[in-house]
N, C-alpha and C. Protein backbone atom coordinates (compact mmCIF):
# COMPACT_ATOMS: atom_id res chain seq x y z
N UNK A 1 8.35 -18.50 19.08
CA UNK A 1 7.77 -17.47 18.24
C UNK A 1 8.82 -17.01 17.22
N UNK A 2 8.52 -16.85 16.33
CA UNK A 2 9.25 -16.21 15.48
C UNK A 2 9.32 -15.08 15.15
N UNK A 3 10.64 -14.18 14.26
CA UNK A 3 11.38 -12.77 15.29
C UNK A 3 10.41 -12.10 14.32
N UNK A 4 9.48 -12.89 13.37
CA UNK A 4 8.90 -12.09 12.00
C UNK A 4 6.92 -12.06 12.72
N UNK A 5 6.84 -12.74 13.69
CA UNK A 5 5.40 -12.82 14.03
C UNK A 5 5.47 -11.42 15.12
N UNK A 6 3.95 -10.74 14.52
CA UNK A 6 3.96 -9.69 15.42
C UNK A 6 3.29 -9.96 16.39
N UNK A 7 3.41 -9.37 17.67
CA UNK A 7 2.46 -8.99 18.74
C UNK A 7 2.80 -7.57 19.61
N UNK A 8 1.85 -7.32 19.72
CA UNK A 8 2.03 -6.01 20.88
C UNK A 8 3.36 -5.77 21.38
N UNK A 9 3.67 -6.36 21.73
CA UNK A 9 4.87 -6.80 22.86
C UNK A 9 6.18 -6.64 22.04
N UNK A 10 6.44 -6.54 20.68
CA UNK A 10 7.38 -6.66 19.87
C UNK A 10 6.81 -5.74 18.24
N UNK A 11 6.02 -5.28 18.40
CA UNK A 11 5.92 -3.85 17.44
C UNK A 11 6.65 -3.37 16.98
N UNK A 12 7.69 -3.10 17.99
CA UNK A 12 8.66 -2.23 17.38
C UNK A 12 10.05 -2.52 16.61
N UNK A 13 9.92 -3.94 16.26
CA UNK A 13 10.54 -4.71 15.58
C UNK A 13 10.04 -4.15 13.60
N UNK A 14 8.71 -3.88 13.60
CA UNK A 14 8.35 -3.82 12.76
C UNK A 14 8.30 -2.29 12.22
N UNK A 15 8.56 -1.23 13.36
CA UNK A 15 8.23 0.44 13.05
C UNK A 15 9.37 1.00 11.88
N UNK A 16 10.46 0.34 11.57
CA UNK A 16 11.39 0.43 10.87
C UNK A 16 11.30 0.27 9.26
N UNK A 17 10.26 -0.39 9.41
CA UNK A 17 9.45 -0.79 7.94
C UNK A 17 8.91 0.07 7.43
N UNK A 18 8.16 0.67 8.54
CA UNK A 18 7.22 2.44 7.70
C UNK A 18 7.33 2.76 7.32
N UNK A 19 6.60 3.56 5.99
CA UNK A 19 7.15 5.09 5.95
C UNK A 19 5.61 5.22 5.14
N UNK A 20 5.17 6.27 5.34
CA UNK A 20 3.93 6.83 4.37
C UNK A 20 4.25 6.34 2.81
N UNK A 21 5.43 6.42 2.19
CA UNK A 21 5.40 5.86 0.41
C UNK A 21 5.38 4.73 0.64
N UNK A 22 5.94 3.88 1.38
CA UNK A 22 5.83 1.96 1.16
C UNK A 22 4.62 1.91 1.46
N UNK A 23 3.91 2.41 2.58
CA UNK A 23 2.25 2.31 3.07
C UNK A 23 1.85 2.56 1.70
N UNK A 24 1.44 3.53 1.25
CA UNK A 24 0.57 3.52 -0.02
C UNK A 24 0.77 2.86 -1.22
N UNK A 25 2.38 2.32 -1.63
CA UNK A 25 2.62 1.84 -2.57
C UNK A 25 2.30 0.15 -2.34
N UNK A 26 1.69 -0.21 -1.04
CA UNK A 26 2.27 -1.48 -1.11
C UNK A 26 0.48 -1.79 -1.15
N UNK A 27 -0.23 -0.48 -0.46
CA UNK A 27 -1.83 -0.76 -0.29
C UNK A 27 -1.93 -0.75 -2.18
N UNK A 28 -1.43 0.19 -2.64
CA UNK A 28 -2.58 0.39 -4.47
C UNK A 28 -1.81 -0.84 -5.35
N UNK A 29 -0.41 -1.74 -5.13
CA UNK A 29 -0.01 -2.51 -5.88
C UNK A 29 -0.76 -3.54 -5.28
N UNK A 30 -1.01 -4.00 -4.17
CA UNK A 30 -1.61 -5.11 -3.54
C UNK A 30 -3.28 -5.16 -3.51
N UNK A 31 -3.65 -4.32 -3.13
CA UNK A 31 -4.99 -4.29 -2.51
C UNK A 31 -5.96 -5.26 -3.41
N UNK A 32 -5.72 -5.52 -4.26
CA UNK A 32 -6.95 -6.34 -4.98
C UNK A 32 -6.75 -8.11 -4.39
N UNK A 33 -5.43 -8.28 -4.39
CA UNK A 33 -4.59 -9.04 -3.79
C UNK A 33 -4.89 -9.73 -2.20
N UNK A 34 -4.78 -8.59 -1.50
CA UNK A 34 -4.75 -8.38 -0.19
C UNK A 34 -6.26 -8.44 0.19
N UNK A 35 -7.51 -7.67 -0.19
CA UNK A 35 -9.16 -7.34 0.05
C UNK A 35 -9.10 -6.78 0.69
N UNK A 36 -10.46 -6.48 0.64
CA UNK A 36 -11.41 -4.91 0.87
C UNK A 36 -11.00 -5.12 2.91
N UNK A 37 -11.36 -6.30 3.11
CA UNK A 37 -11.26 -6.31 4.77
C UNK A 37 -9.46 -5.76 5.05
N UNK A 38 -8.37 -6.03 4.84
CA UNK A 38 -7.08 -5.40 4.93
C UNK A 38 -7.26 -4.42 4.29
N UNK A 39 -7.27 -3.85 3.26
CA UNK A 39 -6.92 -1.91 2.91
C UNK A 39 -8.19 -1.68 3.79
N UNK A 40 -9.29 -1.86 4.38
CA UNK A 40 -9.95 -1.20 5.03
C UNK A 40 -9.73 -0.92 6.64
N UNK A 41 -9.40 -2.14 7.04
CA UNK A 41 -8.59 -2.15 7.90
C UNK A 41 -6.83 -1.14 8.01
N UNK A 42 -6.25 -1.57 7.38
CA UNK A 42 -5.07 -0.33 7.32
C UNK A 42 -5.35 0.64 7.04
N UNK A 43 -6.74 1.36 6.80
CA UNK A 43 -6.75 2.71 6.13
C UNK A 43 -7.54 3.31 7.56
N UNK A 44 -8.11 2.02 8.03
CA UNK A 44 -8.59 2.72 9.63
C UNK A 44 -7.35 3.20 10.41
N UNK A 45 -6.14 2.34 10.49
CA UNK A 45 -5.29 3.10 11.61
C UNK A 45 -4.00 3.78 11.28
N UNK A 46 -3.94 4.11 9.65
CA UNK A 46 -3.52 5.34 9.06
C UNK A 46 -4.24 6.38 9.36
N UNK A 47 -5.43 6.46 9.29
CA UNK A 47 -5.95 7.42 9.23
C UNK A 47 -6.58 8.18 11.27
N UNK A 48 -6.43 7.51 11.88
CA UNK A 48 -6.24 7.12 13.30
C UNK A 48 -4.80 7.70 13.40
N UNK A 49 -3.60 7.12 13.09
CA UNK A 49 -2.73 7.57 13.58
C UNK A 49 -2.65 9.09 12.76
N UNK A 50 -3.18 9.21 11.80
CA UNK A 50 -2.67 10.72 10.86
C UNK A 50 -3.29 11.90 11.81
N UNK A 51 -4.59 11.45 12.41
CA UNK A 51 -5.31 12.36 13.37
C UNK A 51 -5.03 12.90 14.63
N UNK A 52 -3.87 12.05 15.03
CA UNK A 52 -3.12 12.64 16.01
C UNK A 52 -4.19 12.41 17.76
N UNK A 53 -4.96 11.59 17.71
CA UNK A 53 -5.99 11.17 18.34
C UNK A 53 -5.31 9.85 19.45
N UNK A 54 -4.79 9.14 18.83
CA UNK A 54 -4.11 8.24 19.57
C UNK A 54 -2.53 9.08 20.47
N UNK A 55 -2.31 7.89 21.68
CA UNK A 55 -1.20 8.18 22.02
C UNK A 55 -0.01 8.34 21.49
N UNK A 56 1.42 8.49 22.22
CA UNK A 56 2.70 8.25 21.29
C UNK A 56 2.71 6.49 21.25
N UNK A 57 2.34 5.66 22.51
CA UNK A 57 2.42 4.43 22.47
C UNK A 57 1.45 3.98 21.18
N UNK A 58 0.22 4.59 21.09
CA UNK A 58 -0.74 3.48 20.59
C UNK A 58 0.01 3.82 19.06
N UNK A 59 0.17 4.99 18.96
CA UNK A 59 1.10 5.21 17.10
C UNK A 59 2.11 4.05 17.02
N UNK A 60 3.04 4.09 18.03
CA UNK A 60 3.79 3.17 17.59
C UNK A 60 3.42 1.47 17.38
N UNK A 61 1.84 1.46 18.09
CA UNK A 61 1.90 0.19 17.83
C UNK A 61 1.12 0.10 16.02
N UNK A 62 0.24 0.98 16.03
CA UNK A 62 0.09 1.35 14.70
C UNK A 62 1.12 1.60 13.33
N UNK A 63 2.29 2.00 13.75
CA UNK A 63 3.50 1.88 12.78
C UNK A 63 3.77 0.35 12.88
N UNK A 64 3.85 0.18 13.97
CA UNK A 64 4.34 -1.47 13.94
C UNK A 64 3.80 -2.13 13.19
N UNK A 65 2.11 -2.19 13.19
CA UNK A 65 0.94 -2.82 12.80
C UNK A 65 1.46 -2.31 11.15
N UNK A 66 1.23 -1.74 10.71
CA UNK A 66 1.79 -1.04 9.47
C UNK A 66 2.41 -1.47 8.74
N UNK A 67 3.86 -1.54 9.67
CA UNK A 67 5.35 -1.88 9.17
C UNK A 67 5.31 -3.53 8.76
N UNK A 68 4.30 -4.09 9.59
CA UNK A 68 4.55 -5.81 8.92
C UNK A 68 3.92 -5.84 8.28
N UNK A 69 3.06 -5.11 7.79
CA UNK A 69 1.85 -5.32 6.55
C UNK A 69 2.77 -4.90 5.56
N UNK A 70 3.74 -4.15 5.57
CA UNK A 70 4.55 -3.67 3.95
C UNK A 70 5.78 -4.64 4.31
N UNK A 71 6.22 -5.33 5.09
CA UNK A 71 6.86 -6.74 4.79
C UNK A 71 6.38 -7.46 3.78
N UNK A 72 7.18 -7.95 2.91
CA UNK A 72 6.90 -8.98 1.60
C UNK A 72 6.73 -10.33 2.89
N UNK A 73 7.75 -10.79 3.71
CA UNK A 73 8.09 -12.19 3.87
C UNK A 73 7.98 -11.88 5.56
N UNK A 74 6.49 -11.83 5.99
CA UNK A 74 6.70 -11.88 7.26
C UNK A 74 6.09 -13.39 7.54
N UNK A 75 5.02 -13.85 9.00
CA UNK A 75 5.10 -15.42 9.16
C UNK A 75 4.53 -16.41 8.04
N UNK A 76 3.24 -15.05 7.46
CA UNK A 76 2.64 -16.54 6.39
C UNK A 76 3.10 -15.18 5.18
N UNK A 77 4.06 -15.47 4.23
CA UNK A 77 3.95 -14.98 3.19
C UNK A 77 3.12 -14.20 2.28
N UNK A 78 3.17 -13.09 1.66
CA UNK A 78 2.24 -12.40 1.38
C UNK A 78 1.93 -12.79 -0.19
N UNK A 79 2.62 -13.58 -1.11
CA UNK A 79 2.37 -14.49 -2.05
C UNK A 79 1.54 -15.49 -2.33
N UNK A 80 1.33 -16.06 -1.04
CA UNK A 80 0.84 -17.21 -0.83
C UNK A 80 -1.17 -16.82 -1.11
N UNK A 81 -1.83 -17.77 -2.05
CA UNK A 81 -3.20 -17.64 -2.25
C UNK A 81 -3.77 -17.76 -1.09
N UNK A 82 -5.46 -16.96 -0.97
CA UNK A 82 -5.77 -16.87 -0.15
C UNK A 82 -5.35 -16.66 1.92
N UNK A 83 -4.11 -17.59 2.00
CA UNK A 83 -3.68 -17.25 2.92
C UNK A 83 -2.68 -16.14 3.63
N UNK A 84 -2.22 -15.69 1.98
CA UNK A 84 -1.27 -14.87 2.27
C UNK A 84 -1.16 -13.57 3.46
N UNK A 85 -2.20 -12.88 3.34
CA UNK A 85 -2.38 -11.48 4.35
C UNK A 85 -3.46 -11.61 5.44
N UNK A 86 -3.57 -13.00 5.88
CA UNK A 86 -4.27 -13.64 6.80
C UNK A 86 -3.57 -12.56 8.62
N UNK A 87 -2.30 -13.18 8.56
CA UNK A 87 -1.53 -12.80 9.70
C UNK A 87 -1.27 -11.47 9.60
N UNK A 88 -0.75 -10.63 8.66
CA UNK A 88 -1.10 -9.08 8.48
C UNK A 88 -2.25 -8.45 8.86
N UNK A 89 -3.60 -9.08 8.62
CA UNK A 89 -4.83 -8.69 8.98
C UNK A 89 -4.93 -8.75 10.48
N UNK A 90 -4.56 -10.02 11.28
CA UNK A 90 -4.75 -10.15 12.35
C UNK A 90 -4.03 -9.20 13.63
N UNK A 91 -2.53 -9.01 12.92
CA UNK A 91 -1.81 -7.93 13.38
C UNK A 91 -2.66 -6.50 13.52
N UNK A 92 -3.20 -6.16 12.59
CA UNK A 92 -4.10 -4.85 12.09
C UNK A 92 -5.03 -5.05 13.16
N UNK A 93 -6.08 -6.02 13.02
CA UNK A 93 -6.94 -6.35 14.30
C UNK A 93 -6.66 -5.91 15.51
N UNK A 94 -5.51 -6.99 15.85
CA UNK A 94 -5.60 -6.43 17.31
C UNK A 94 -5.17 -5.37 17.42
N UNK A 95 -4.31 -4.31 16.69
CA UNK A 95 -3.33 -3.17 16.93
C UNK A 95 -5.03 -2.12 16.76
N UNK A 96 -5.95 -2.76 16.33
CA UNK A 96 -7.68 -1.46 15.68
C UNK A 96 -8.13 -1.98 17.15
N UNK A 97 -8.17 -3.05 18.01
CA UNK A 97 -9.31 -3.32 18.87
C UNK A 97 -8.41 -1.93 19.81
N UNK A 98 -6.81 -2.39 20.11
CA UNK A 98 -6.70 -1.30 20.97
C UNK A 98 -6.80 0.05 20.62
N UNK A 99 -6.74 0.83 19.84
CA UNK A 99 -7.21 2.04 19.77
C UNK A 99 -8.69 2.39 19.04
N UNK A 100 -9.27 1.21 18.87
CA UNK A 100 -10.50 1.42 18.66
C UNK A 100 -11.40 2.75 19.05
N UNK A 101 -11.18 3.42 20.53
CA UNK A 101 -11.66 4.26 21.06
C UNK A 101 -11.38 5.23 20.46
N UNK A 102 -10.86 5.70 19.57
CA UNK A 102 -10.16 6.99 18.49
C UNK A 102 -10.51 6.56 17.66
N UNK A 103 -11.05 5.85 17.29
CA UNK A 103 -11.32 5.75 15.62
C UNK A 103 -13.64 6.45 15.59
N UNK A 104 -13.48 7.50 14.86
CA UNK A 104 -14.72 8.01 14.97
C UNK A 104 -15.50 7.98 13.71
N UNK A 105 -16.54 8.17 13.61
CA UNK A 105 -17.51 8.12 11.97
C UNK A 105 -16.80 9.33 10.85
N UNK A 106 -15.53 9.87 11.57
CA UNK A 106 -14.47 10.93 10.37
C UNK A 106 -13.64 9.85 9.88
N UNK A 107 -12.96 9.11 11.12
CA UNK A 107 -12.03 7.73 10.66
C UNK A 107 -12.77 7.29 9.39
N UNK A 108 -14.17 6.44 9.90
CA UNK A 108 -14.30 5.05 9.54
C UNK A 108 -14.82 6.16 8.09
N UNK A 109 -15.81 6.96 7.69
CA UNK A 109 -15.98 7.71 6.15
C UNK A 109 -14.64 7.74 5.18
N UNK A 110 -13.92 8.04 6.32
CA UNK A 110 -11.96 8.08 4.99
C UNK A 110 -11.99 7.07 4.95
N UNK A 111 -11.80 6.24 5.66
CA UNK A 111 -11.52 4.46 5.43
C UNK A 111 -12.07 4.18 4.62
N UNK A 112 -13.57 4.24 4.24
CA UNK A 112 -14.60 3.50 3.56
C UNK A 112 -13.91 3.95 2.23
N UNK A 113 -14.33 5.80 2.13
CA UNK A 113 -13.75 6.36 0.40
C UNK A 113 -13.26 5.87 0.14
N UNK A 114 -11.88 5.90 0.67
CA UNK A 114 -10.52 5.23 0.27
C UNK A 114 -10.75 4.01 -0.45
N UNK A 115 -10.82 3.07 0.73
CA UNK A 115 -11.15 1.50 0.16
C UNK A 115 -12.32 1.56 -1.08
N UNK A 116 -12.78 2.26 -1.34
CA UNK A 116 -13.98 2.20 -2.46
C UNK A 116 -12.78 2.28 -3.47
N UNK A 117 -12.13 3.78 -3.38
CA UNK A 117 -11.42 5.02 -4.45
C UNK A 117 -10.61 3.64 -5.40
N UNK A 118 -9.75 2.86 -4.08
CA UNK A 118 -8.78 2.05 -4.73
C UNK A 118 -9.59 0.53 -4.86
N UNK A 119 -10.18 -0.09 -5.02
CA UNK A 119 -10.57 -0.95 -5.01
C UNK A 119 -12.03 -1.13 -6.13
N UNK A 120 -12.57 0.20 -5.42
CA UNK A 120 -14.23 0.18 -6.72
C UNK A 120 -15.33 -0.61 -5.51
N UNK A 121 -16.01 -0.34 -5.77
CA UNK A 121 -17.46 -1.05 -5.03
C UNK A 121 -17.32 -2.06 -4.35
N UNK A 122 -16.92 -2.12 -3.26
CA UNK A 122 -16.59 -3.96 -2.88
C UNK A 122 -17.98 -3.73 -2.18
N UNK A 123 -17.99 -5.26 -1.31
CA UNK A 123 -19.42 -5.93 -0.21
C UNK A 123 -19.02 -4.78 0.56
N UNK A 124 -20.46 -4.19 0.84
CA UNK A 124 -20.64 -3.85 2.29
C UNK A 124 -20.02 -3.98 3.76
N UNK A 125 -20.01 -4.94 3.95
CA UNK A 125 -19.66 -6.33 4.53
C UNK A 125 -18.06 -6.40 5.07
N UNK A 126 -17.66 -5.68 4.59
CA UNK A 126 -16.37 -5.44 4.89
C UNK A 126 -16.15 -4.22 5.64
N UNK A 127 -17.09 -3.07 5.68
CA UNK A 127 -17.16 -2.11 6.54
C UNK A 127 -17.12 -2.36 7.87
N UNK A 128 -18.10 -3.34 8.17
CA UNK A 128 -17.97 -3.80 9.47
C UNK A 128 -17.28 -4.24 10.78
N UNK A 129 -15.86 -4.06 10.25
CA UNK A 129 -14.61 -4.62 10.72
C UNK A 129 -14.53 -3.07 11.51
C-alpha cells in the first residue's frame, strides 16, 4: 500500500492537511474539475463534522477524509482527466458510509445549496450519494 492511499486505519496520516481555508479553497478552485458527486460529497462531512454530531473518532476520520482530498498528489493524481478525484471520492465514501448515521435532511439541504451555490444546477442525480 502506499503511505499516500487512504484507509480508515491510516487517516491520520492525512488530518495534517486540514484546515477549513485549504477545504474551501481547494472545493471553489476545483469543483467544476472534481463534480457535483465530490463537492457534494465533501460538503456532506464538513458539514457533519461542523455539527458536532459525530464522535471525536469519527471527526478525525472526517479530517482525514478531508485532508487527502486537498492533497494535490495523493494515489491517482488530482490532474489526471476524468480519473483524477476517483480515489478522493472513494476515501469520502467510505469515511460518509461510517458516519452516515449523523448526517440528517439539515446535513444533506447544506450539502445540496452549497453544491448548487458553487457549481450552478447540476443532475439531480448526484444528490443521491
Amino acid at each position: 500500500m502506499s503511505d499516500k492511499e487512504f484507509t480508515t486505519s491510516n487517516a491520520e496520516k492525512f488530518q495534517g492537511e486540514y484546515s477549513d481555508e485549504r477545504f474551501w479553497d481547494k472545493l471553489k478552485r476545483h469543483a467544476a474539475k472534481a463534480g457535483g458527486a465530490v463537492v457534494y460529497v465533501a460538503l456532506q462531512l464538513y458539514y457533519v463534522m461542523m455539527s458536532g454530531k459525530v464522535s471525536i473518532k469519527d471527526k478525525a476520520l472526517i479530517v482525514g477524509a478531508l485532508g487527502y482530498l486537498i492533497l494535490p498528489a495523493d494515489l491517482i493524481p488530482d490532474f489526471l482527466p476524468v480519473l483524477g478525484y476517483t480515489d478522493d471520492l472513494t476515501a469520502m465514501r467510505t469515511v460518509l458510509n461510517l458516519v452516515k448515521n449523523n448526517i440528517d435532511d439539515d446535513i444533506r439541504n447544506k450539502a445540496r445549496g452549497k453544491t448548487n451555490e458553487i457549481l450552478g444546477h447540476i443532475n439531480q442525480d448526484v444528490f443521491r450519494s
